[in-house]
C-alpha atoms as a PDB file:
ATOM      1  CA  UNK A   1     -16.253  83.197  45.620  1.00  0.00           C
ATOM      2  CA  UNK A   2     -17.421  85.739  43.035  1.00  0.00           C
ATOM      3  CA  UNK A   3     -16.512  89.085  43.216  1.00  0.00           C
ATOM      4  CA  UNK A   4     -16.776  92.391  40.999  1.00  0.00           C
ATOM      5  CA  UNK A   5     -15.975  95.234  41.900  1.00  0.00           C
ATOM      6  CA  UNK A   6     -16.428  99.120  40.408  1.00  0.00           C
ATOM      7  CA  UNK A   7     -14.007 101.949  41.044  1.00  0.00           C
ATOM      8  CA  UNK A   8     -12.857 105.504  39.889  1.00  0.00           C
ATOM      9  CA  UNK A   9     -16.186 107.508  40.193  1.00  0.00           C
ATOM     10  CA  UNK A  10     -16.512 110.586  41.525  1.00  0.00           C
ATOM     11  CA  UNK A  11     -17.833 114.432  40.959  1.00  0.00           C
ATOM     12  CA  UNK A  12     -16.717 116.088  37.796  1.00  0.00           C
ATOM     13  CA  UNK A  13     -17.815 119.044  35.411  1.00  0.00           C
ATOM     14  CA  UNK A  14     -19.693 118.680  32.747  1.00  0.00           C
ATOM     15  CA  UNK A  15     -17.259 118.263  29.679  1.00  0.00           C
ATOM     16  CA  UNK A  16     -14.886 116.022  31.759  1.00  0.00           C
ATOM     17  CA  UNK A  17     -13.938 112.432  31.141  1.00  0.00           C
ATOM     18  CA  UNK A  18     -13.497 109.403  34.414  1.00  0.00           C
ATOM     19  CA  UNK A  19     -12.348 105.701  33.686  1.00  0.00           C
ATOM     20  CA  UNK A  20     -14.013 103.805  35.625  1.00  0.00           C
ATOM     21  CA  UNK A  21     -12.792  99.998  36.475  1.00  0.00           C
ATOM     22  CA  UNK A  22     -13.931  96.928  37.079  1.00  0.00           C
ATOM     23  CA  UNK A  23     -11.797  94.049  39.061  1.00  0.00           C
ATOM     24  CA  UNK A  24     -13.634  90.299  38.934  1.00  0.00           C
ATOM     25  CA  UNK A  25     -13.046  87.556  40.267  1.00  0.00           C
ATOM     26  CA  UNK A  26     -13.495  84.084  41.277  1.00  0.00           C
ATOM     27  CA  UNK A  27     -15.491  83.158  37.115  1.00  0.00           C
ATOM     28  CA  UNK A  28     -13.761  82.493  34.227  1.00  0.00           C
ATOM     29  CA  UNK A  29     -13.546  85.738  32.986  1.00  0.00           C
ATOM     30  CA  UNK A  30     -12.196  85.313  29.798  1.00  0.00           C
ATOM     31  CA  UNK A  31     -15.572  83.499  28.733  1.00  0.00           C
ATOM     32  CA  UNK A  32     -18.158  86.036  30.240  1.00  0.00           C
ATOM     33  CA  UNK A  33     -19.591  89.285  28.731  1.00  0.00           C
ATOM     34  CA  UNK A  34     -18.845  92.618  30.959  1.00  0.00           C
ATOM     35  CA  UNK A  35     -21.216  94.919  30.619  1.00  0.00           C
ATOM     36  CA  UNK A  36     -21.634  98.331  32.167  1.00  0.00           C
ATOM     37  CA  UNK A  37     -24.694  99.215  33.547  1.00  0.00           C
ATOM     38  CA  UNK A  38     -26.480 102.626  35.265  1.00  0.00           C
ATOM     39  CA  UNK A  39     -29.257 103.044  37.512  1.00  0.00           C
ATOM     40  CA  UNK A  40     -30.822 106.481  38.853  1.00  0.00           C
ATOM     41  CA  UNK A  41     -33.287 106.843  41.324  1.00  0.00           C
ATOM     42  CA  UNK A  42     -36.863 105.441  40.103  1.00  0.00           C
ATOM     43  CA  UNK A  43     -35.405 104.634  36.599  1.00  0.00           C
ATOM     44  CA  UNK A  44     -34.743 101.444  35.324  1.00  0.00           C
ATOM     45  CA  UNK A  45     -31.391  99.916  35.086  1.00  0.00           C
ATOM     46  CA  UNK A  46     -30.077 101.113  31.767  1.00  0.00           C
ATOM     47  CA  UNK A  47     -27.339  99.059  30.227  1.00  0.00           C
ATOM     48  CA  UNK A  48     -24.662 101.491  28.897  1.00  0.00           C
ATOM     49  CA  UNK A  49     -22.141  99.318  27.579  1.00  0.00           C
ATOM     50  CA  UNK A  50     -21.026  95.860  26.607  1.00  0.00           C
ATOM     51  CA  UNK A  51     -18.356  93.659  25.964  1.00  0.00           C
ATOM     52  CA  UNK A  52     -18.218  89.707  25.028  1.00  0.00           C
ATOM     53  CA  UNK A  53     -16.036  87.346  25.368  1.00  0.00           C
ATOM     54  CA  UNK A  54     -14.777  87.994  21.631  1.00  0.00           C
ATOM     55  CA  UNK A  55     -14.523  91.496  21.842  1.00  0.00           C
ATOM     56  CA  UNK A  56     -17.569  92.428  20.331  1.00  0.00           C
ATOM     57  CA  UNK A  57     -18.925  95.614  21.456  1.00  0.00           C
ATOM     58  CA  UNK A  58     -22.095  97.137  22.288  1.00  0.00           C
ATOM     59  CA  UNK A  59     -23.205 100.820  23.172  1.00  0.00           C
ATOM     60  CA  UNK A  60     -26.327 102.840  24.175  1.00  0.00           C
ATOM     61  CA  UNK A  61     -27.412 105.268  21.687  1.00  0.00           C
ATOM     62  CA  UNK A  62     -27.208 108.017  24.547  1.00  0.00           C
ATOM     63  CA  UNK A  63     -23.346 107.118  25.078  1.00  0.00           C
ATOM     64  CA  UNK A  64     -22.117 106.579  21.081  1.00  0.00           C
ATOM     65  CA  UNK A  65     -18.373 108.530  20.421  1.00  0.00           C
ATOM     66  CA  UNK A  66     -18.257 109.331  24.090  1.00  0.00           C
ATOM     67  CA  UNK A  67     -18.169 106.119  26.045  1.00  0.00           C
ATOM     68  CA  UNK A  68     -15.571 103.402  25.366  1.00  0.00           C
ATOM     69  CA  UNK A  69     -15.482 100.068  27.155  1.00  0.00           C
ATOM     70  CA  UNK A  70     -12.533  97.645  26.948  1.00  0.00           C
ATOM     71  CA  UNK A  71     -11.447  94.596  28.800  1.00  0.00           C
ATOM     72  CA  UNK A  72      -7.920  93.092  29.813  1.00  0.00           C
ATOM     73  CA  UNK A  73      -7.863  89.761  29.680  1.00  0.00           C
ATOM     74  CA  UNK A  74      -4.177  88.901  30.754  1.00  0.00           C
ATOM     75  CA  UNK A  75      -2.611  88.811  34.496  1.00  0.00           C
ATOM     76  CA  UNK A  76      -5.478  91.173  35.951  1.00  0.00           C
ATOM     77  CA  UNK A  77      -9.263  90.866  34.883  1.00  0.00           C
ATOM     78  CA  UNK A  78     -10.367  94.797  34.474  1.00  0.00           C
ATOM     79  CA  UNK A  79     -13.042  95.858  32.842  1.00  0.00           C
ATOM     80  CA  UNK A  80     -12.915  99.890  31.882  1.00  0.00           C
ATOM     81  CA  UNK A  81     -15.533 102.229  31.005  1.00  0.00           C
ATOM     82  CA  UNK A  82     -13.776 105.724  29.589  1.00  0.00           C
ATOM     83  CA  UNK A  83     -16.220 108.434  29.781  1.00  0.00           C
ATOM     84  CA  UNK A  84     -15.652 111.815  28.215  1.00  0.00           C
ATOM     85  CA  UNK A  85     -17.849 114.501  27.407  1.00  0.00           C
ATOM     86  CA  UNK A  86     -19.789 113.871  30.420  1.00  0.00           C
ATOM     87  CA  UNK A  87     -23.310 115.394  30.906  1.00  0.00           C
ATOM     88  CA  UNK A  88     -25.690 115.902  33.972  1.00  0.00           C
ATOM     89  CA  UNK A  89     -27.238 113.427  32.275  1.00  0.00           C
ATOM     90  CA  UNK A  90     -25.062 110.922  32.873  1.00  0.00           C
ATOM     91  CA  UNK A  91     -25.109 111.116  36.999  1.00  0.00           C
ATOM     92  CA  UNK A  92     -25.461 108.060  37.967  1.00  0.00           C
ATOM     93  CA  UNK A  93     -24.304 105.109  39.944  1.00  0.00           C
ATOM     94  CA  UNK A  94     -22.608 102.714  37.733  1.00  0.00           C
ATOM     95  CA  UNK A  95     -22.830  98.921  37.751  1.00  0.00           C
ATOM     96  CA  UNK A  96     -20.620  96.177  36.154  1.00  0.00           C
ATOM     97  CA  UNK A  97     -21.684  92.632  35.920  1.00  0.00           C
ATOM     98  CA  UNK A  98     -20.689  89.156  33.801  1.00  0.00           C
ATOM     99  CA  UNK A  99     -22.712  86.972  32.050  1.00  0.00           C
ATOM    100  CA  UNK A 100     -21.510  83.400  31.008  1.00  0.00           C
ATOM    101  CA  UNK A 101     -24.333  83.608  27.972  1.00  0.00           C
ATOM    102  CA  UNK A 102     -25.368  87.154  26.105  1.00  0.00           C
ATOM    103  CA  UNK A 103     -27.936  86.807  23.806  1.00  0.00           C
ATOM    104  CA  UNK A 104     -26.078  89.432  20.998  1.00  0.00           C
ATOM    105  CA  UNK A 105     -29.692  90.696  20.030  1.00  0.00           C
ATOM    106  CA  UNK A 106     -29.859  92.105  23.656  1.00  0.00           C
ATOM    107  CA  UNK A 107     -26.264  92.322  24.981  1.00  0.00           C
ATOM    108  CA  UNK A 108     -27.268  95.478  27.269  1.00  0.00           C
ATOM    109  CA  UNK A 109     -30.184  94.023  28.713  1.00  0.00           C
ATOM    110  CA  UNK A 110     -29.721  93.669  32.617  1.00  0.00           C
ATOM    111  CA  UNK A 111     -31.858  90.732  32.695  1.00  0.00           C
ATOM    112  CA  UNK A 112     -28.505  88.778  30.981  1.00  0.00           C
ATOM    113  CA  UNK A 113     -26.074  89.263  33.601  1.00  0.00           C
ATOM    114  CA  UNK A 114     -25.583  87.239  36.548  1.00  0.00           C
ATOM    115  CA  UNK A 115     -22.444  88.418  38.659  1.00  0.00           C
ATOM    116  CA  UNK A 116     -22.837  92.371  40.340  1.00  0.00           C
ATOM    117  CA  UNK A 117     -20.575  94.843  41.625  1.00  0.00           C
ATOM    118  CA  UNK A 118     -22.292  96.878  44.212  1.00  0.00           C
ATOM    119  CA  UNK A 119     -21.721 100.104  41.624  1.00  0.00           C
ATOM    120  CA  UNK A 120     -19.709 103.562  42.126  1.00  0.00           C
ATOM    121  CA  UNK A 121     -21.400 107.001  41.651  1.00  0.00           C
ATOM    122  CA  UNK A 122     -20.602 109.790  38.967  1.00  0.00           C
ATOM    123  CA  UNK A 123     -21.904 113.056  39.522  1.00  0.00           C
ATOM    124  CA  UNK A 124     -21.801 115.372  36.407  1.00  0.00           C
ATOM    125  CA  UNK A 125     -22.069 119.216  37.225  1.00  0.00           C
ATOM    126  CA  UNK A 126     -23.527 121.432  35.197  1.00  0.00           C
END
């Protein structure tokens, strides 16, 4: 059974940093692409961050030298999203997901992924 799985959201100022993790499960994770995704109210899913299988890396413009994502591949299958310099901008709930095939021209589009985590919420105060 497949399972992902966000934590470590929460209310913060603006200027603060929050790691948020990812647990999955039940897919070989060490072949997929993680990706980090964030969805507001009447917006569109907007893919913040990637990761493949390689370690090749992907960011939104909106989240360059702020936002780092990194995987661990060994004994427990976490995907992490560090966030610093957080703006209001950024409130959102955040999504992870896995795909077993990324096209690398479009490695943040939501349409790629397969496997969702039901998402935790950051709220950025200004």
């Amino acid at each position: 059974q497949v399972q992902v799985a966000e934590s470590g959201g929460g209310l913060v100022q603006t200027g603060g940093s929050l790691n948020l993790s990812c647990t999955a499960s039940g897919f070989t994770f060490d072949d997929y692409a993680m990706g980090w995704f964030r969805q507001t109210p009447g917006k569109e899913r907007e893919g913040v961050a990637s990761i493949d299988s390689d370690g090749s890396i992907r960011y939104a413009d909106s989240v360059k030298g702020r936002f780092t994502i990194s995987r661990d591949n060994a004994d427990e299958k976490i995907v992490y999203l560090q966030m610093n310099s957080l703006e209001p901008e950024d409130t959102a709930m955040y999504l992870c997901a896995g795909s077993s095939v990324v096209d690398r021209n479009r490695p943040l589009s939501q349409y790629q992924y397969n496997y969702w985590g039901k998402g935790t919420q950051v709220t950025v105060s200004s």
